[in-house]
PDB file of N, CA and C in Angstrom:
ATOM      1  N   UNK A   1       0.845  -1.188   0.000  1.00  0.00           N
ATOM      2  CA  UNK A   1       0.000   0.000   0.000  1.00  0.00           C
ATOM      3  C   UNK A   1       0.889   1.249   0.000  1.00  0.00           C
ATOM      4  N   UNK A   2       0.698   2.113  -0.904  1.00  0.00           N
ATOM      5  CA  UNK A   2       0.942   3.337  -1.160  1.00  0.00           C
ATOM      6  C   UNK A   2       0.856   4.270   0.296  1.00  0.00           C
ATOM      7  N   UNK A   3       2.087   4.531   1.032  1.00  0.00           N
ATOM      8  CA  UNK A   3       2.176   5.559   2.322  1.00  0.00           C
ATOM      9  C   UNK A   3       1.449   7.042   1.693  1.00  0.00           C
ATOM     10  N   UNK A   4       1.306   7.025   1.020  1.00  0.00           N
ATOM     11  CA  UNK A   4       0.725   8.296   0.618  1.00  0.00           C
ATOM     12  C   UNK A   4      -0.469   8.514   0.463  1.00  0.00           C
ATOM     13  N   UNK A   5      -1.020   7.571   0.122  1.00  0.00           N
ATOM     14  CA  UNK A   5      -2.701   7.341  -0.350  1.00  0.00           C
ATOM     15  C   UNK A   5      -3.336   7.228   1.143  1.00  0.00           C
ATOM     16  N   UNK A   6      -3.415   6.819   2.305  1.00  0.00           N
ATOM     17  CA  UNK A   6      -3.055   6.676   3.518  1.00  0.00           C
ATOM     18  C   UNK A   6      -3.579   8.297   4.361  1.00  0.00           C
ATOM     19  N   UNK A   7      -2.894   9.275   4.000  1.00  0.00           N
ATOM     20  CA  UNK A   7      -2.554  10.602   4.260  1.00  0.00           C
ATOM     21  C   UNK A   7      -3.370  11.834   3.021  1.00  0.00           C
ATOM     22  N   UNK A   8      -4.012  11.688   2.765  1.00  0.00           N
ATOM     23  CA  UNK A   8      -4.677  12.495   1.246  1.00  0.00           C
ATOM     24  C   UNK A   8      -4.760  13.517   2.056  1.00  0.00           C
ATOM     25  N   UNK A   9      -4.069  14.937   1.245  1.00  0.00           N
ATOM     26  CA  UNK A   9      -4.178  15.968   1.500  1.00  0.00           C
ATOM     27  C   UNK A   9      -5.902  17.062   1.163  1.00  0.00           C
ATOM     28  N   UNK A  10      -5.890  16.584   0.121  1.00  0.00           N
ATOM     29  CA  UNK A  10      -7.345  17.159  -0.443  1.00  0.00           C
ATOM     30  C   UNK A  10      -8.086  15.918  -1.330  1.00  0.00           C
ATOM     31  N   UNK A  11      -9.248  15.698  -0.764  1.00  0.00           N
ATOM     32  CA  UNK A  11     -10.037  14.773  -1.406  1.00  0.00           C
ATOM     33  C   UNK A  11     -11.201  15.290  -2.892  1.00  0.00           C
ATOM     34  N   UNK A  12     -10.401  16.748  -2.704  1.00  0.00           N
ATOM     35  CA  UNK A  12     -11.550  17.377  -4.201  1.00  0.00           C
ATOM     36  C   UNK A  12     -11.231  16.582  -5.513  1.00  0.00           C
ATOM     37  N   UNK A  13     -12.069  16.577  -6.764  1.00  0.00           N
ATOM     38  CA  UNK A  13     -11.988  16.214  -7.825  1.00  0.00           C
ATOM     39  C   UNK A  13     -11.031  17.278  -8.537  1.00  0.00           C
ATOM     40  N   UNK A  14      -9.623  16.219  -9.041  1.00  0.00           N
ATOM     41  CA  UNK A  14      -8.667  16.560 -10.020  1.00  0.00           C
ATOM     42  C   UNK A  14      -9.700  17.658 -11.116  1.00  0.00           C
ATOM     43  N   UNK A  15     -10.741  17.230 -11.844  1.00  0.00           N
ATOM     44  CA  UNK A  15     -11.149  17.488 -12.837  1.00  0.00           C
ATOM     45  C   UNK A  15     -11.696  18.955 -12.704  1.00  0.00           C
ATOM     46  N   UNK A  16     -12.297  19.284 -11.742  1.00  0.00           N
ATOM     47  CA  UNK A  16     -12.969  20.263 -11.353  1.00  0.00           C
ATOM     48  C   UNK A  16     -11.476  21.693 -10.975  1.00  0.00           C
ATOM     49  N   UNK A  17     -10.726  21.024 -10.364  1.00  0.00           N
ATOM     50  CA  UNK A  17      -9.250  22.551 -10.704  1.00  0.00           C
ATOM     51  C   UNK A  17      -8.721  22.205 -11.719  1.00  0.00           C
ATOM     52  N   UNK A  18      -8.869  20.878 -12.635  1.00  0.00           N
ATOM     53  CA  UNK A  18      -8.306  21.760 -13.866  1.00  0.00           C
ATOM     54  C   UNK A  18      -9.344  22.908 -14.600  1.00  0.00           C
ATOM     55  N   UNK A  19     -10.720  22.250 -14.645  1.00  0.00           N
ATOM     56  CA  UNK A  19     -11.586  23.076 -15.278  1.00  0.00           C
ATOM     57  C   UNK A  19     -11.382  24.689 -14.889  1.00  0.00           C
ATOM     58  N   UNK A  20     -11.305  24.945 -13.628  1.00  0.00           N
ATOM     59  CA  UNK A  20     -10.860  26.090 -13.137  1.00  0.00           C
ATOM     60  C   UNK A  20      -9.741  26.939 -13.419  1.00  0.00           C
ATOM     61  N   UNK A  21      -8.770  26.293 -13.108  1.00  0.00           N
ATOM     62  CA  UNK A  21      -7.388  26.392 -14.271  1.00  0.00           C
ATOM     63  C   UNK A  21      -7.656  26.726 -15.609  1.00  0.00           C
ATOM     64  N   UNK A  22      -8.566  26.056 -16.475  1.00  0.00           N
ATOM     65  CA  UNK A  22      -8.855  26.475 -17.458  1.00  0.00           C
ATOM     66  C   UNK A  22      -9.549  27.438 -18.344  1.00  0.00           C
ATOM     67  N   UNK A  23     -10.501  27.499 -17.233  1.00  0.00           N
ATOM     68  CA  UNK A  23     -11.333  28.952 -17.488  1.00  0.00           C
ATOM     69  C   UNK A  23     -10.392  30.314 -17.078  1.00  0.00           C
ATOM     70  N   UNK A  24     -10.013  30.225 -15.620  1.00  0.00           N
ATOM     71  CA  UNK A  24      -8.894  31.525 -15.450  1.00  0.00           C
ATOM     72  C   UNK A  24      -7.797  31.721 -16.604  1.00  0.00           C
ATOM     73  N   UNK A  25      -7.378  30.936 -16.990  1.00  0.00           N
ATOM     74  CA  UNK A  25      -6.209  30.926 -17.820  1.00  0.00           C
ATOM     75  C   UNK A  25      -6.651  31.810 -19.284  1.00  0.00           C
ATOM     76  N   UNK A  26      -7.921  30.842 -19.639  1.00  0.00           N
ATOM     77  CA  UNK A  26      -8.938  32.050 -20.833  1.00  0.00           C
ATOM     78  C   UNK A  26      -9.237  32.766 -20.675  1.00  0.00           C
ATOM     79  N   UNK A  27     -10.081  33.189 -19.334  1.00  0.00           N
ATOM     80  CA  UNK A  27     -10.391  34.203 -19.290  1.00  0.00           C
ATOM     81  C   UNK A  27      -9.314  35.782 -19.688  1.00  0.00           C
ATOM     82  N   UNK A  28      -8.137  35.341 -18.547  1.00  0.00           N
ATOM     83  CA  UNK A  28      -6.978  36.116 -18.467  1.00  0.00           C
ATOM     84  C   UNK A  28      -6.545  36.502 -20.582  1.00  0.00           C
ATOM     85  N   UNK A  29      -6.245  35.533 -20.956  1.00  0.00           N
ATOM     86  CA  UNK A  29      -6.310  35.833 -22.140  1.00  0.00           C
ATOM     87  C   UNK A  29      -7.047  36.195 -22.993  1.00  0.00           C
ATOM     88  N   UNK A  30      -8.210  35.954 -23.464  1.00  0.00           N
ATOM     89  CA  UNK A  30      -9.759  36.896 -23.908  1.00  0.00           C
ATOM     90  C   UNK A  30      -9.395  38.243 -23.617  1.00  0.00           C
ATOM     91  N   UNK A  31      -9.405  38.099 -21.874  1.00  0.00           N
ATOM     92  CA  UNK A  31      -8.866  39.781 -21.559  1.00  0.00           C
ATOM     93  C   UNK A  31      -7.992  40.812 -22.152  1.00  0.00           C
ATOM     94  N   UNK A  32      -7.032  39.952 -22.074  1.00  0.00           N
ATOM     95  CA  UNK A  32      -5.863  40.730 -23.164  1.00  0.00           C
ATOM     96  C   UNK A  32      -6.151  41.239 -24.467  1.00  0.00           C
ATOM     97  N   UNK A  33      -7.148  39.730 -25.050  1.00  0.00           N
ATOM     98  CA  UNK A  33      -7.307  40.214 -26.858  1.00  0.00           C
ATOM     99  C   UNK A  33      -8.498  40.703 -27.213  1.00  0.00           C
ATOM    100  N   UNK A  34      -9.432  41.095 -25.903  1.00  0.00           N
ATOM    101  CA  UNK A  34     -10.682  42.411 -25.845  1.00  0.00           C
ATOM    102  C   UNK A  34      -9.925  43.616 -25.825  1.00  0.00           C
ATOM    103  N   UNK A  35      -8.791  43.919 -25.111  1.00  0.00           N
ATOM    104  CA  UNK A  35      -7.998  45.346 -24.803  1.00  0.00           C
ATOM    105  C   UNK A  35      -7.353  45.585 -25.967  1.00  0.00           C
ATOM    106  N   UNK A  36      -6.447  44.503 -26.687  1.00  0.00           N
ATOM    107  CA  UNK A  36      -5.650  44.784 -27.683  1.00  0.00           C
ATOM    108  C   UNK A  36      -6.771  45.167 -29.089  1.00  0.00           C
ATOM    109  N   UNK A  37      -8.154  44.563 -29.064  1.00  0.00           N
ATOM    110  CA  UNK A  37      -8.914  44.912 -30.459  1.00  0.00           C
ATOM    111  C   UNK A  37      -9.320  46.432 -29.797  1.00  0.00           C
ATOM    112  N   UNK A  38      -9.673  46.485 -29.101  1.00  0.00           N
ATOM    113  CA  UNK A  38     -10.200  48.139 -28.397  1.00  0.00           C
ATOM    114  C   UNK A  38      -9.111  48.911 -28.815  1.00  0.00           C
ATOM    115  N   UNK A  39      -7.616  48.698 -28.457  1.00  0.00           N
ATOM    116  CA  UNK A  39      -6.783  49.729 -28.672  1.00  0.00           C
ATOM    117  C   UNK A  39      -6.915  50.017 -30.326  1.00  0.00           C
ATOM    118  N   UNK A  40      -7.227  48.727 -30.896  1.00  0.00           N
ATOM    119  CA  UNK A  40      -6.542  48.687 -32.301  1.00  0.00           C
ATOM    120  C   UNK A  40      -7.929  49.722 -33.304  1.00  0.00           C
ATOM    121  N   UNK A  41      -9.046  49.874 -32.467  1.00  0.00           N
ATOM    122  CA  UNK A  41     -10.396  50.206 -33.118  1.00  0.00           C
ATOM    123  C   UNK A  41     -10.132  51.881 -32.948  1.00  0.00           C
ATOM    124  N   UNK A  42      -9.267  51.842 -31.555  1.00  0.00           N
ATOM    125  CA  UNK A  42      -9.501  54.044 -31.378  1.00  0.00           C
ATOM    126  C   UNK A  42      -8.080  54.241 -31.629  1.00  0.00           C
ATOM    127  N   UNK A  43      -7.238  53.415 -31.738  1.00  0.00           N
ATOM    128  CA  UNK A  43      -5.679  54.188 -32.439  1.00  0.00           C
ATOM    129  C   UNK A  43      -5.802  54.067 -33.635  1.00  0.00           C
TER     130      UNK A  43
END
């Protein structure tokens, strides 16, 4: 038996922080390329 499995630090679903991970990560970027078409529409 795995000494580690034994001791589980967080029992949340893997799947659910990547999804999270994944949305922040887009979001953050979307962000960027909403600001960069805005700049590009009034310069």
């Amino acid at each position: 038996m795995n000494q580690f499995e034994n001791e589980v630090q967080s029992k949340r679903n893997d799947a659910v922080d990547s999804a999270v991970g994944f949305v922040v990560s887009f979001g953050f970027f979307a962000t960027i390329f909403a600001v960069a078409i805005l700049i590009d529409l009034f310069v």
